[in-house]
Protein backbone atom coordinates (compact mmCIF):
# COMPACT_ATOMS: atom_id res chain seq x y z
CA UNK A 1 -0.62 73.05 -122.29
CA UNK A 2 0.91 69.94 -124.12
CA UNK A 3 2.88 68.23 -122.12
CA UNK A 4 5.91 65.86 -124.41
CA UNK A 5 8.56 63.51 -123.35
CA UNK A 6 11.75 63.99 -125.32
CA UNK A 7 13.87 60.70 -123.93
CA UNK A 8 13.82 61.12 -120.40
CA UNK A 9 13.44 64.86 -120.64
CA UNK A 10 9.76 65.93 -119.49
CA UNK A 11 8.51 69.15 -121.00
CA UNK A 12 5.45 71.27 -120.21
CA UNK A 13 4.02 73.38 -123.20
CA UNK A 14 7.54 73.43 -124.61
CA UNK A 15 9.66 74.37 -121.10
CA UNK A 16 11.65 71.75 -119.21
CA UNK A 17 10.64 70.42 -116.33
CA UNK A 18 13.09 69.01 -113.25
CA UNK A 19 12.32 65.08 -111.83
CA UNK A 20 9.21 66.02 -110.00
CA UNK A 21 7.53 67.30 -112.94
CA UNK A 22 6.90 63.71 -113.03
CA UNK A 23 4.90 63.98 -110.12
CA UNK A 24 3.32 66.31 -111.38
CA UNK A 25 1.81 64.62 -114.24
CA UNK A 26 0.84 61.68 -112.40
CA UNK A 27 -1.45 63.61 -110.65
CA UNK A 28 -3.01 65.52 -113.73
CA UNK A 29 -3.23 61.36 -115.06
CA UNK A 30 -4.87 60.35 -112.06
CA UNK A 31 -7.22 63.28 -111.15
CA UNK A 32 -10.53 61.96 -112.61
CA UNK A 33 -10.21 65.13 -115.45
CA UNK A 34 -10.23 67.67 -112.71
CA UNK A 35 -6.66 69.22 -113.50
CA UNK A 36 -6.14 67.97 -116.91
CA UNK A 37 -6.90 66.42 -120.28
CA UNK A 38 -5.05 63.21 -121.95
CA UNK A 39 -4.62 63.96 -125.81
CA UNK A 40 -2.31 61.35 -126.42
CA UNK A 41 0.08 58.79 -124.74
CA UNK A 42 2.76 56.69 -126.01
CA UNK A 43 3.09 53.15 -124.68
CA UNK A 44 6.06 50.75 -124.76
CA UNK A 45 4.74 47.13 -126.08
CA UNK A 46 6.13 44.33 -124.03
CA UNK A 47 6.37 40.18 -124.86
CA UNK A 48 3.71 38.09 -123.89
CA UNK A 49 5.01 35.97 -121.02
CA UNK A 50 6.39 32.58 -121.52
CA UNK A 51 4.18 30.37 -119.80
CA UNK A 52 1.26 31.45 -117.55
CA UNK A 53 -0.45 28.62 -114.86
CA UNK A 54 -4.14 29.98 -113.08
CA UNK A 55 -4.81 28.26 -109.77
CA UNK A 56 -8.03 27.62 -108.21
CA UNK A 57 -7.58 27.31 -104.38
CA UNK A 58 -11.11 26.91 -102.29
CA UNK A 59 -10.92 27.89 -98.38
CA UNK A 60 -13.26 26.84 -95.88
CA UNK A 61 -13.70 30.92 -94.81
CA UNK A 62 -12.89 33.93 -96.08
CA UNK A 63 -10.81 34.54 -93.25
CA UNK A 64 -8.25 31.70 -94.41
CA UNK A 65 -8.43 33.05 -97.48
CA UNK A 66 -7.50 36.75 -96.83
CA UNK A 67 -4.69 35.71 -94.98
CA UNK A 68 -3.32 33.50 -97.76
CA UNK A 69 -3.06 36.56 -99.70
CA UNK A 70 -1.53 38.24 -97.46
CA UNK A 71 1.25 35.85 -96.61
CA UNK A 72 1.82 34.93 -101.01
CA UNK A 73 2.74 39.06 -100.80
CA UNK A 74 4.84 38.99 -97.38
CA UNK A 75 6.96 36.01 -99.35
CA UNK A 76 7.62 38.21 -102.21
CA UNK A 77 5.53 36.38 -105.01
CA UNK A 78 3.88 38.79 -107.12
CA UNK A 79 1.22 37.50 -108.83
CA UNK A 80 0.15 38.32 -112.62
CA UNK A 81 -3.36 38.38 -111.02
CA UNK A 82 -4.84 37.53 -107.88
CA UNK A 83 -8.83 37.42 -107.17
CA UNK A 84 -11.29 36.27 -104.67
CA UNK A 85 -14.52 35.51 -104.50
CA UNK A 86 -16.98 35.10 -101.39
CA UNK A 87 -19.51 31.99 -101.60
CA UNK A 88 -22.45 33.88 -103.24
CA UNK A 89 -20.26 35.10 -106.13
CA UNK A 90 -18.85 31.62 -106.23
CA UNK A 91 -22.14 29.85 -106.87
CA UNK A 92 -23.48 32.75 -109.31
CA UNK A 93 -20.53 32.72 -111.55
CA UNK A 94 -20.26 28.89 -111.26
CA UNK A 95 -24.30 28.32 -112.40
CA UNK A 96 -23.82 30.95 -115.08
CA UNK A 97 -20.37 29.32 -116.89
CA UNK A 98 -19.97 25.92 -115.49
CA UNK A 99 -16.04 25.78 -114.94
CA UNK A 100 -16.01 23.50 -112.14
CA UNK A 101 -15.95 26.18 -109.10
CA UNK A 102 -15.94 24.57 -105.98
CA UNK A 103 -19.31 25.09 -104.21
CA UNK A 104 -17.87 23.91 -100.74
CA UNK A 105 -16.00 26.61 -100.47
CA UNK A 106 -16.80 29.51 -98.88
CA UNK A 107 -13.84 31.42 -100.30
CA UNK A 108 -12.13 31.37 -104.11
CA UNK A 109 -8.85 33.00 -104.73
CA UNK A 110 -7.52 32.31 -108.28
CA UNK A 111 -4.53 33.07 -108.36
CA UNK A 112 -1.92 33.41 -111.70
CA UNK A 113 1.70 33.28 -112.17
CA UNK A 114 3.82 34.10 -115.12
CA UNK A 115 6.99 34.13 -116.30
CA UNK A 116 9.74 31.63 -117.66
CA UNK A 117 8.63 28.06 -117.33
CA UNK A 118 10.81 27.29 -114.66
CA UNK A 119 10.22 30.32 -112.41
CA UNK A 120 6.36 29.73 -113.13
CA UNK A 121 6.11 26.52 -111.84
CA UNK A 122 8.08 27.31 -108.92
CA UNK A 123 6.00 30.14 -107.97
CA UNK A 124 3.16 28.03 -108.30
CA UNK A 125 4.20 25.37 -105.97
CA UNK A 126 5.41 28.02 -103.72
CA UNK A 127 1.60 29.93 -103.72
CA UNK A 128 0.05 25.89 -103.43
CA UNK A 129 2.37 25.11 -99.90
CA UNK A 130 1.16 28.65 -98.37
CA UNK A 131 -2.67 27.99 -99.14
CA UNK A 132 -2.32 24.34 -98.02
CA UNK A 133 -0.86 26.12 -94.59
CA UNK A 134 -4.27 27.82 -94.21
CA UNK A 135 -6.36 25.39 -94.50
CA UNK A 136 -7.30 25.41 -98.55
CA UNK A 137 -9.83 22.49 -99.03
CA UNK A 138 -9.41 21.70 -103.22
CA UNK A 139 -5.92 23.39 -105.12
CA UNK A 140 -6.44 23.06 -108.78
CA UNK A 141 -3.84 24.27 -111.11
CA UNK A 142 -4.64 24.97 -114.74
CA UNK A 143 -3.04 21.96 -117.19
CA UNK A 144 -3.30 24.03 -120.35
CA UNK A 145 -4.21 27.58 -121.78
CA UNK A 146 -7.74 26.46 -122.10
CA UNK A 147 -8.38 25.78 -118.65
CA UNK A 148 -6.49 28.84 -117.56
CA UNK A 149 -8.60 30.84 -119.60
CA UNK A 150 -11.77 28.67 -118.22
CA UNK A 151 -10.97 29.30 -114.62
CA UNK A 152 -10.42 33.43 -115.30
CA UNK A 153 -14.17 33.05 -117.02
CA UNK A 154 -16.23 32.97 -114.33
CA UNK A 155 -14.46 35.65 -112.15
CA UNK A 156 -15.05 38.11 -115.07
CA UNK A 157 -17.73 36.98 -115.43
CA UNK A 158 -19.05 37.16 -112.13
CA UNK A 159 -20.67 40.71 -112.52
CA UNK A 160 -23.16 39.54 -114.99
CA UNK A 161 -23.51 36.21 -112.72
CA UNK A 162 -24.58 37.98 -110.00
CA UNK A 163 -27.40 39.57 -111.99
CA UNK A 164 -29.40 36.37 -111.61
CA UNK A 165 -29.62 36.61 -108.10
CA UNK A 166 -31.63 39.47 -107.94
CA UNK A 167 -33.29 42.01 -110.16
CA UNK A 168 -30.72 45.13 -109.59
CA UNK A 169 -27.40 45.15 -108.13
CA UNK A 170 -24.91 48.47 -106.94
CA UNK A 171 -21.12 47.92 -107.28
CA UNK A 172 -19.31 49.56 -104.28
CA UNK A 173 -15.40 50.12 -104.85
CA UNK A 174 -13.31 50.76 -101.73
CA UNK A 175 -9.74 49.62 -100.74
CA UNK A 176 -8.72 47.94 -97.42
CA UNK A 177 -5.16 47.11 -95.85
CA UNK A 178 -5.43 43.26 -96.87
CA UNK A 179 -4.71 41.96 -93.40
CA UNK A 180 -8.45 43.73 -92.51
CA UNK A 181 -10.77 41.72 -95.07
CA UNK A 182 -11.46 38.84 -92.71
CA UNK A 183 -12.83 41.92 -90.16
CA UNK A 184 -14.42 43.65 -93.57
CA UNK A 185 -16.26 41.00 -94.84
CA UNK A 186 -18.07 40.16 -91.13
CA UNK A 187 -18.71 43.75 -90.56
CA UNK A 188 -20.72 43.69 -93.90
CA UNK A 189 -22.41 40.59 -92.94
CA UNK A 190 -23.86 42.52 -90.49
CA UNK A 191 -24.63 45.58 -92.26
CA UNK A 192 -26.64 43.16 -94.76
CA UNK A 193 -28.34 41.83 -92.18
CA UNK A 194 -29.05 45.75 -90.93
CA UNK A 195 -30.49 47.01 -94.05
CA UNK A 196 -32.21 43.51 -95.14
CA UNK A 197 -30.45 43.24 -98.12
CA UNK A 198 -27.98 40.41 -99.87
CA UNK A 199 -24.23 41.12 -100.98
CA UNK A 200 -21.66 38.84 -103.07
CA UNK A 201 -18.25 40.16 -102.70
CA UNK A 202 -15.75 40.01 -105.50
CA UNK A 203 -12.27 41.36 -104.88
CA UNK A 204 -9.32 42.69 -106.21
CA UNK A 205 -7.43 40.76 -103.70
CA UNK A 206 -3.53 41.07 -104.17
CA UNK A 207 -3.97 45.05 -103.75
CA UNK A 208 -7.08 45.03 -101.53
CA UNK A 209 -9.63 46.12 -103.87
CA UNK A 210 -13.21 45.52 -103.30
CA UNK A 211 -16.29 45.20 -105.27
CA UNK A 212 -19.28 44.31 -102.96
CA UNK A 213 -22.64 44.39 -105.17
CA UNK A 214 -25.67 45.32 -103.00
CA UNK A 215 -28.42 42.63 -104.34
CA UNK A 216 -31.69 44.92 -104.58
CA UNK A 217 -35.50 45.68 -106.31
CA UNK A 218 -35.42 49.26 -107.72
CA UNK A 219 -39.36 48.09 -108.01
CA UNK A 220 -39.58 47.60 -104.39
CA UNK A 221 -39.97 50.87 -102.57
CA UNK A 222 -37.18 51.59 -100.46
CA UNK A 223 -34.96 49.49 -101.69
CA UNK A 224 -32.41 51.62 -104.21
CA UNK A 225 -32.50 53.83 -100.99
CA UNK A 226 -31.44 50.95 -98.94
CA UNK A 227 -29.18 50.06 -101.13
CA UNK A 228 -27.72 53.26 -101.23
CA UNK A 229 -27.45 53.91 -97.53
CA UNK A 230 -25.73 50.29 -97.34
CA UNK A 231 -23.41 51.41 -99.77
CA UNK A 232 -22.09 54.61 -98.23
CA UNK A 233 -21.53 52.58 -94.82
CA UNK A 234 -19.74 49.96 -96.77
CA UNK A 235 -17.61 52.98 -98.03
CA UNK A 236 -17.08 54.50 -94.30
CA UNK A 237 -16.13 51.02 -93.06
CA UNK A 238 -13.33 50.91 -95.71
CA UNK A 239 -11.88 54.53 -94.19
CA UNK A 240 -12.53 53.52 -91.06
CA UNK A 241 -10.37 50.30 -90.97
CA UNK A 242 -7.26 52.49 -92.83
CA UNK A 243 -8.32 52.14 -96.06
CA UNK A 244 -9.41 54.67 -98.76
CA UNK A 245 -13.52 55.49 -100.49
CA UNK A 246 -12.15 54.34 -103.53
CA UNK A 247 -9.56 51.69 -106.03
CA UNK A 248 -10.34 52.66 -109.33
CA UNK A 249 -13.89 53.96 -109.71
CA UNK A 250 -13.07 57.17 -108.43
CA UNK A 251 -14.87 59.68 -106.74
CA UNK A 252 -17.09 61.84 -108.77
CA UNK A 253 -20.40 62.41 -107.74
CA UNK A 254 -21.69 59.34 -106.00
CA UNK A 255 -18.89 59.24 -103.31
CA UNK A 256 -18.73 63.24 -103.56
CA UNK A 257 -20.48 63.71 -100.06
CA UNK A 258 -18.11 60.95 -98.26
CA UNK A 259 -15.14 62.82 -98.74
CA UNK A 260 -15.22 64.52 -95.36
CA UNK A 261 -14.91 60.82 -93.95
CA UNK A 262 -10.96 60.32 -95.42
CA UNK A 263 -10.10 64.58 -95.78
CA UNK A 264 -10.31 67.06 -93.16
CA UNK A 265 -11.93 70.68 -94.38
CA UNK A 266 -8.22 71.59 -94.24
CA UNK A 267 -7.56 68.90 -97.14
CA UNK A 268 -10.01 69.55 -98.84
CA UNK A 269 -9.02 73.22 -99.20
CA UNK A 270 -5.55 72.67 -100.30
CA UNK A 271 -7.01 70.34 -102.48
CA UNK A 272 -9.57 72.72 -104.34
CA UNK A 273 -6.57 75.24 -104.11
CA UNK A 274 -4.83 72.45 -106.58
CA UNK A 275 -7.83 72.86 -108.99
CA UNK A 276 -7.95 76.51 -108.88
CA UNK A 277 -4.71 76.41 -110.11
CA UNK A 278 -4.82 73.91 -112.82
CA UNK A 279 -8.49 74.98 -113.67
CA UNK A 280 -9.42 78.84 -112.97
CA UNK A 281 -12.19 79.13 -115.02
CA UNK A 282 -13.71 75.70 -113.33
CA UNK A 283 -14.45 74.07 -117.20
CA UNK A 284 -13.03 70.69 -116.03
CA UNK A 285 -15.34 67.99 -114.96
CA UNK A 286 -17.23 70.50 -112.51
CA UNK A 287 -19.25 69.95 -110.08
CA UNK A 288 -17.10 66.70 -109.10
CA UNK A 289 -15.19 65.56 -106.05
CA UNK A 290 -16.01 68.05 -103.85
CA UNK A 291 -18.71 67.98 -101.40
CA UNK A 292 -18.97 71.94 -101.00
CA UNK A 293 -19.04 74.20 -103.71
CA UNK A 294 -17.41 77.34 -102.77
CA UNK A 295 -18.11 80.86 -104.33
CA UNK A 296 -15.13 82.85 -102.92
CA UNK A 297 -12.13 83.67 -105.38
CA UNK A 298 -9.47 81.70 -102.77
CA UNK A 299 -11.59 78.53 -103.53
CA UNK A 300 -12.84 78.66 -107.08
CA UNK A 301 -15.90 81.14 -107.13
CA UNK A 302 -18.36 79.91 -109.80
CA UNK A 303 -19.74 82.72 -111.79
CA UNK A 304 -23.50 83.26 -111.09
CA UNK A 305 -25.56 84.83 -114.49
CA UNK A 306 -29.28 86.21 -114.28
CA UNK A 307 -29.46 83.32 -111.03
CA UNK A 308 -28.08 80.77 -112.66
CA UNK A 309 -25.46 78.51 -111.65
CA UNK A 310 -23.23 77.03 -114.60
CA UNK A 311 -24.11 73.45 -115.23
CA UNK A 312 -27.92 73.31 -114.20
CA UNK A 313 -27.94 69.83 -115.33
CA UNK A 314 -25.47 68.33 -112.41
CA UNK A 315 -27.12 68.01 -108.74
CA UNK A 316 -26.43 70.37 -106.05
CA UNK A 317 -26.08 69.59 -102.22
């Protein structure tokens, strides 16, 4: 059903709905097309920001440098954007645009502010005192738009980067509680040196995003399956130290199987009771999210014709 807002009046397929219809849409948003299709949204434009300053603040570990972020949040700066790098990112995306990354450091947080001029340069003095208190080795704040946009290049470029340092990489996605990535990022040290295989860690750092990519050969036997294997333990690390199997990737059907590690069967239940609801006749994005697929009426039966399952295409476990 088409769901409208008339002012600040939400209404479902024509009927009004009370404040936590709200809710309720959020979750149809932000269910990977399980519960719901977007047909159209209407966005509010806003101004460009008066001025906007990048810095580019090196640490001598990654420790130093997860805690800086951690402490810029605690002091109420909120950052326009705020990414890190770990040393092997550093020195791919610095070969591959030449911006001037500092390859002493074994951490890079760039860091932007925005705002009026005043408040922008205050802020950025203000994120520049807190890195200096954890030891930053090189601060570097952008002089002009052109250097802003310079030191942004490399981070997005940094996937591509990292493509030079080996033949095939896997992007993970989890989420951590920031004040874990220092405990994170040595656990996966080990786990590299586990499965024999190199990682470069970029990260959404202000909201404890990551994106470790798993260096590999898919010509090398083993290896995807290495990679693979690393992957899902990177994934139960993230749960394991309070964090989540996912920060914007979603689930689908590579992490489909790790979702007993966050949900109990009892979540997961109420959970396919949610789609049942919003999706009786299972035609949205099935075969996703959930690790069990479940026959009974109660939990979406799947209709079975001449032996044939719907969807022969998708993998079954």
């Amino acid at each position: 059903e088409l769901v409208t807002m008339e002012g600040e009046v939400l209404r479902l397929g024509g009927r009004h709905l009370d404040p936590a219809g709200l809710d309720l849409l959020g979750v149809v948003v932000g269910s990977e097309g399980l519960l719901g299709i977007v047909t159209e949204v209407t966005v509010r434009i806003l101004p460009r920001p008066q001025t906007a300053q990048a810095l580019l603040i090196g640490f001598p570990s990654v420790a130093s440098a997860g805690q800086c972020v951690a402490d810029v949040i605690a002091a109420g700066i909120i950052p326009a954007g705020m990414e890190m790098m770990d040393r092997p990112a550093i020195h791919a995306a610095e070969a591959f645009v030449k911006v001037g990354y500092p390859l002493d450091a074994e951490a890079l947080l760039i860091v932007e502010l925005d705002g009026p001029e005043a408040e922008c340069g205050h802020l950025a003095e203000e994120v520049a005192k807190i890195a200096a208190g954890h030891g930053a080795s090189s601060i570097r704040a952008s002089r002009d738009e052109a250097e802003r946009l310079a030191f942004w290049a490399g981070r997005k470029a940094a996937f591509p980067a990292v493509g030079r340092l080996a033949p095939d990489y896997y992007c993970m996605d989890g989420t951590i509680p920031r004040r874990r990535l220092p405990e994170v990022l040595e656990r996966m040290a080990a786990l590299s040196d586990r499965y024999g295989l190199g990682v470069a860690n970029v990260f959404h750092a202000g909201d404890g995003n990551l994106h470790p990519l798993i260096l590999y050969d898919a010509n090398e036997a083993g290896q995807l399956e290495r990679a693979e294997a690393f992957g899902n333990d990177i994934l139960r690390l993230c749960v394991e130290m309070g964090g989540v199997l996912t920060g914007e990737h979603g689930v689908g059907v590579e992490k489909r199987d790790l979702m007993p590690e966050m949900f109990s069967a009892v979540d997961l239940a109420h959970q396919q009771r949610v789609k049942c609801a919003f999706d009786p006749a299972l035609l949205l994005n099935p075969g996703k999210m959930f690790p069990t697929l479940h026959r009974c009426a109660e939990l979406g039966r799947m209709h079975v014709h001449r032996g044939a399952l719907p969807h022969p295409d998708l993998p079954r476990f």
